[in-house]
N, C-alpha and C. Protein backbone atom coordinates (compact mmCIF):
# COMPACT_ATOMS: atom_id res chain seq x y z
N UNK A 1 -6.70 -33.94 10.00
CA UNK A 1 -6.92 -32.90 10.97
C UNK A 1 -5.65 -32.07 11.19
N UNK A 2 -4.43 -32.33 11.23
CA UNK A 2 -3.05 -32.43 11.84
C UNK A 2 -3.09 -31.03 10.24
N UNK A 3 -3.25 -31.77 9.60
CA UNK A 3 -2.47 -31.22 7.91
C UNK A 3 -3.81 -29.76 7.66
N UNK A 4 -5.02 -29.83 8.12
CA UNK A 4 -5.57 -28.91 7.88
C UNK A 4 -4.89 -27.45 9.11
N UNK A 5 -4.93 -28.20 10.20
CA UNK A 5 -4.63 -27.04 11.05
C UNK A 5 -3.19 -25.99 11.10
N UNK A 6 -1.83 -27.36 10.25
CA UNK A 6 -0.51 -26.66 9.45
C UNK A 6 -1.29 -25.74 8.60
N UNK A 7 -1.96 -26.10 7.47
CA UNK A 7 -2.41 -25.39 6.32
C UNK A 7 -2.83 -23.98 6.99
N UNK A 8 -3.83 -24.11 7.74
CA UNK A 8 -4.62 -23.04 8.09
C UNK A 8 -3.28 -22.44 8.69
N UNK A 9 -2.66 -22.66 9.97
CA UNK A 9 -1.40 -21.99 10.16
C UNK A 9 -0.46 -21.19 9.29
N UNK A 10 0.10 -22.09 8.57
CA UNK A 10 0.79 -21.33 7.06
C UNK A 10 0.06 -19.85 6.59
N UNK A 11 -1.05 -20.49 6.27
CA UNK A 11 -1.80 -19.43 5.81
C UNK A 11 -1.73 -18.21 6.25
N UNK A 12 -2.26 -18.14 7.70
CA UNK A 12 -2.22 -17.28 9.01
C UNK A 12 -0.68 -16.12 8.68
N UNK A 13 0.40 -16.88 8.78
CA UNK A 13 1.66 -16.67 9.10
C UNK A 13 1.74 -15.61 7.63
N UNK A 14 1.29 -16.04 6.13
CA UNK A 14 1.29 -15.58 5.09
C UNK A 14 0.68 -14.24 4.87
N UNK A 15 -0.97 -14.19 5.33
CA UNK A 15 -1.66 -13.12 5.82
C UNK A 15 -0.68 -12.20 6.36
N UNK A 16 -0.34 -12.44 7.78
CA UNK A 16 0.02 -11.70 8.54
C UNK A 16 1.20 -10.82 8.02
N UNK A 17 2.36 -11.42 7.47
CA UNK A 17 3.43 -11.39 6.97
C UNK A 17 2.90 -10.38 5.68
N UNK A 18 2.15 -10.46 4.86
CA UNK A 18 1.35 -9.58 3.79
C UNK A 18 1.35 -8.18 4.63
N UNK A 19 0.28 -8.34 5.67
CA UNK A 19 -0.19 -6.82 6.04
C UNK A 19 1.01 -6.28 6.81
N UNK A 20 1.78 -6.92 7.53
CA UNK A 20 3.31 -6.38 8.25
C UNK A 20 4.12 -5.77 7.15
N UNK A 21 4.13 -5.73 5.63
CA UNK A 21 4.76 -5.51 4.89
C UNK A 21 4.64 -4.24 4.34
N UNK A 22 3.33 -3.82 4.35
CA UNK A 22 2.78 -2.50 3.79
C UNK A 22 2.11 -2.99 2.51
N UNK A 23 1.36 -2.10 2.15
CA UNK A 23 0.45 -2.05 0.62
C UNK A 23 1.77 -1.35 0.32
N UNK A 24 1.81 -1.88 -1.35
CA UNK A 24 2.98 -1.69 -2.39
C UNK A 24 2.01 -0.64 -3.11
N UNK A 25 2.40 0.36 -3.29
CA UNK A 25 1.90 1.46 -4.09
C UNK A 25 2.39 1.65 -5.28
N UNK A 26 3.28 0.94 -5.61
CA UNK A 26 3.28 0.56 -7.02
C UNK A 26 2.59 -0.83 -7.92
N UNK A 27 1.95 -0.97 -7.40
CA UNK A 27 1.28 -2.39 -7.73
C UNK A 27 -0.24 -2.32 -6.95
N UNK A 28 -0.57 -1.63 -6.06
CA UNK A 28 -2.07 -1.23 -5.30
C UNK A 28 -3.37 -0.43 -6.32
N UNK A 29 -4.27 -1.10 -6.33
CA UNK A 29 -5.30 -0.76 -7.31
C UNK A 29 -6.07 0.71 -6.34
N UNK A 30 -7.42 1.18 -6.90
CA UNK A 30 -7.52 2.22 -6.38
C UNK A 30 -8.37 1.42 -4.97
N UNK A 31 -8.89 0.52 -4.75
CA UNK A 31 -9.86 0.28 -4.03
C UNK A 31 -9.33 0.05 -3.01
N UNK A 32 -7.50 -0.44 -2.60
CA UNK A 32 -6.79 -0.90 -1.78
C UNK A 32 -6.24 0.42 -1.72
N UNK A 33 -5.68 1.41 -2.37
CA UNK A 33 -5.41 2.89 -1.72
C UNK A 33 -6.37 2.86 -0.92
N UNK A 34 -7.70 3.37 -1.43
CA UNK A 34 -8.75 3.78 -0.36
C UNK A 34 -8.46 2.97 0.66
N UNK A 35 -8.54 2.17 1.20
CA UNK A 35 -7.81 1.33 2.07
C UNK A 35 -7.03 1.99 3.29
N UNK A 36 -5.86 2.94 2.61
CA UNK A 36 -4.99 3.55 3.50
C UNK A 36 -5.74 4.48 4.51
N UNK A 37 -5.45 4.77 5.65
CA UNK A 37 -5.98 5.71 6.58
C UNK A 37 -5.31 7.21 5.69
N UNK A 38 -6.54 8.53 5.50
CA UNK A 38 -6.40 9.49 4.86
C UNK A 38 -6.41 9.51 3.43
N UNK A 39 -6.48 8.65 2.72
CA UNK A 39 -7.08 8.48 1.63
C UNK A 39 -8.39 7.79 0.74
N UNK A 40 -8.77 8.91 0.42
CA UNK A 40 -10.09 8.90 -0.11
C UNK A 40 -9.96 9.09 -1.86
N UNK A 41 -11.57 8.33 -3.16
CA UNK A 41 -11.60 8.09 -3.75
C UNK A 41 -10.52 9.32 -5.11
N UNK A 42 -10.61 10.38 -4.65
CA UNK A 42 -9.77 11.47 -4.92
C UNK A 42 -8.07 11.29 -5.30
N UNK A 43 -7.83 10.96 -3.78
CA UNK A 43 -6.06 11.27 -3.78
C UNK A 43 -5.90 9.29 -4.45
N UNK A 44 -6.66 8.37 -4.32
CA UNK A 44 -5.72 7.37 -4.35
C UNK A 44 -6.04 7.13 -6.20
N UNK A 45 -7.11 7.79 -7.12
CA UNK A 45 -7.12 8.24 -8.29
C UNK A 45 -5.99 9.04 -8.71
N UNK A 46 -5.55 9.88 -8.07
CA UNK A 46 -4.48 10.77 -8.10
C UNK A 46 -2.95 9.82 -8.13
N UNK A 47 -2.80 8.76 -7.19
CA UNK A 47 -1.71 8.28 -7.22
C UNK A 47 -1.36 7.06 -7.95
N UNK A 48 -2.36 6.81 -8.80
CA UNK A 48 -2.47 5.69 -9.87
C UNK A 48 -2.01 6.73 -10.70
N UNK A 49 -2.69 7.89 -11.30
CA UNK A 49 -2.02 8.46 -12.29
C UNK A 49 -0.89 8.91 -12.59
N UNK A 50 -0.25 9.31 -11.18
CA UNK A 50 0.65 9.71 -10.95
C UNK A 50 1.89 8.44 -11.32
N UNK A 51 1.63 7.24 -10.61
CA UNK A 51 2.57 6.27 -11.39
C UNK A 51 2.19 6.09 -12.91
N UNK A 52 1.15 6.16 -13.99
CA UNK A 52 0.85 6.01 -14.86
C UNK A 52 1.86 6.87 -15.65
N UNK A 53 2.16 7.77 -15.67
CA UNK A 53 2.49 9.38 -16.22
C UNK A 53 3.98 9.02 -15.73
N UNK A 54 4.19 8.54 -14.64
CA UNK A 54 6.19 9.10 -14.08
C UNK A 54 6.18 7.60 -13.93
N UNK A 55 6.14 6.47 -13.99
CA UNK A 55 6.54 5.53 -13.65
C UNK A 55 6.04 4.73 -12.04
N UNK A 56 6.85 3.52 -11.82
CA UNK A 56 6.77 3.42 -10.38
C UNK A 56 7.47 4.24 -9.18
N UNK A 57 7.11 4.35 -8.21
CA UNK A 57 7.57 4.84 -7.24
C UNK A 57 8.98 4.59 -6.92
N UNK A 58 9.70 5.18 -7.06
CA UNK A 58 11.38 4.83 -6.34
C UNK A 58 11.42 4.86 -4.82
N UNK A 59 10.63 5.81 -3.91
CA UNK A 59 10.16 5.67 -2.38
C UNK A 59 8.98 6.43 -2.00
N UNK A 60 9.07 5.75 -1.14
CA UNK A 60 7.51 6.01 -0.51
C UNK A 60 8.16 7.96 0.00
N UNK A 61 8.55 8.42 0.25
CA UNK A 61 8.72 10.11 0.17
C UNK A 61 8.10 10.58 -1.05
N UNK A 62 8.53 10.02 -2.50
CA UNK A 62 8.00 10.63 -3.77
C UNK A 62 6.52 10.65 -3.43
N UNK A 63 5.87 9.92 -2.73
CA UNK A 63 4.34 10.39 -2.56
C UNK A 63 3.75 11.55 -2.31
N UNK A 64 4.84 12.89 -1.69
CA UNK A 64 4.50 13.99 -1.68
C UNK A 64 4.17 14.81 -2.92
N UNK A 65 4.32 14.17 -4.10
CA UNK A 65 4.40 14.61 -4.93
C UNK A 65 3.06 14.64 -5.93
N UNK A 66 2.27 13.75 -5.69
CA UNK A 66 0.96 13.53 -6.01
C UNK A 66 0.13 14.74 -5.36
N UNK A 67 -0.93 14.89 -5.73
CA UNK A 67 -1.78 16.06 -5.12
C UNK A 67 -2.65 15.34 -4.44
N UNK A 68 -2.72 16.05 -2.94
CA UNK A 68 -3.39 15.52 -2.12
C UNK A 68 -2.59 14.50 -1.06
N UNK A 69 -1.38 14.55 -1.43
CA UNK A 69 -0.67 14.01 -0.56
C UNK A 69 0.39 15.05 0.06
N UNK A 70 0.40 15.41 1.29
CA UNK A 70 1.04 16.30 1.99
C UNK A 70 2.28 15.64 2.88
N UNK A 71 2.74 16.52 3.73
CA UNK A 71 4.01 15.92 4.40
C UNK A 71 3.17 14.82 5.44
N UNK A 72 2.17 15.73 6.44
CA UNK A 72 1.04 15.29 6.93
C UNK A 72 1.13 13.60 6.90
N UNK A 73 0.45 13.58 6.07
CA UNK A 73 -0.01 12.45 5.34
C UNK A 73 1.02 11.57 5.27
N UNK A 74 1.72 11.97 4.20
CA UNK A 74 2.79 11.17 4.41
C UNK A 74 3.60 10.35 5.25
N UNK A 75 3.61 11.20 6.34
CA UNK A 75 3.75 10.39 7.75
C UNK A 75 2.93 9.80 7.90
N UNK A 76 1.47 9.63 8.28
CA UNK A 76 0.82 9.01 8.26
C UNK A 76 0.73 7.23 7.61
N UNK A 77 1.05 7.78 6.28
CA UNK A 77 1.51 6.54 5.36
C UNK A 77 2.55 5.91 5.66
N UNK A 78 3.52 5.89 6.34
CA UNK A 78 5.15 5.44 6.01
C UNK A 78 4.89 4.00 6.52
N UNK A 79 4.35 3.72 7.40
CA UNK A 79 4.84 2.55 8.00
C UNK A 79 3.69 1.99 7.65
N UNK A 80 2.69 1.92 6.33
CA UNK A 80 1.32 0.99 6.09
C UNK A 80 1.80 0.78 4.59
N UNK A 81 2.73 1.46 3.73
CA UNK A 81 3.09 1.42 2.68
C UNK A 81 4.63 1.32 2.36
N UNK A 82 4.76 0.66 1.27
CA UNK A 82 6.20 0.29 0.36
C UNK A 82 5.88 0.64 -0.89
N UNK A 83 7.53 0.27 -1.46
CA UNK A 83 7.20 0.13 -2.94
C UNK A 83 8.14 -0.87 -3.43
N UNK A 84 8.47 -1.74 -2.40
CA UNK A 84 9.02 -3.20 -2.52
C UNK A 84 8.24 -4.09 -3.18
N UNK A 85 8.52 -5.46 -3.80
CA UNK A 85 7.60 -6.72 -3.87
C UNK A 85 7.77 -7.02 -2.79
């Protein structure tokens, strides 16, 4: 009982610690873009290609650079996204 409720804890702490971190947009598939607040099946197609073609992201600012991603937006994004592991 003791060892399931650590486990489940750990877990918890792991989760949490995941989403406090941001979605990595260099490593985020399209279905987890969509994900982000303001992006739709469009722009987060757009930002797969966009690393496809130029590489990974060096910072989350270079996202203005994709189409469909504005300054706007961008703000929007800063604090739900990285491009850390």
């Amino acid at each position: 009982m003791l060892r399931t409720l650590v486990l489940t804890f750990c877990f918890v702490l792991f989760t949490l610690g995941s989403a406090l971190a941001g979605l990595n947009i260099n490593t985020a598939d399209q279905e987890q873009l969509q994900g982000l607040t303001g992006i739709g099946p469009v722009t987060a197609a757009a930002i797969i290609e966009y690393r496809e073609n130029n590489g990974d992201f060096a910072s989350i600012d270079e996202l203005v650079q994709v189409r469909g991603v504005g300054p706007r937006t961008l703000e929007n994004l800063r604090d739900s996204v990285t491009v850390e592991d």
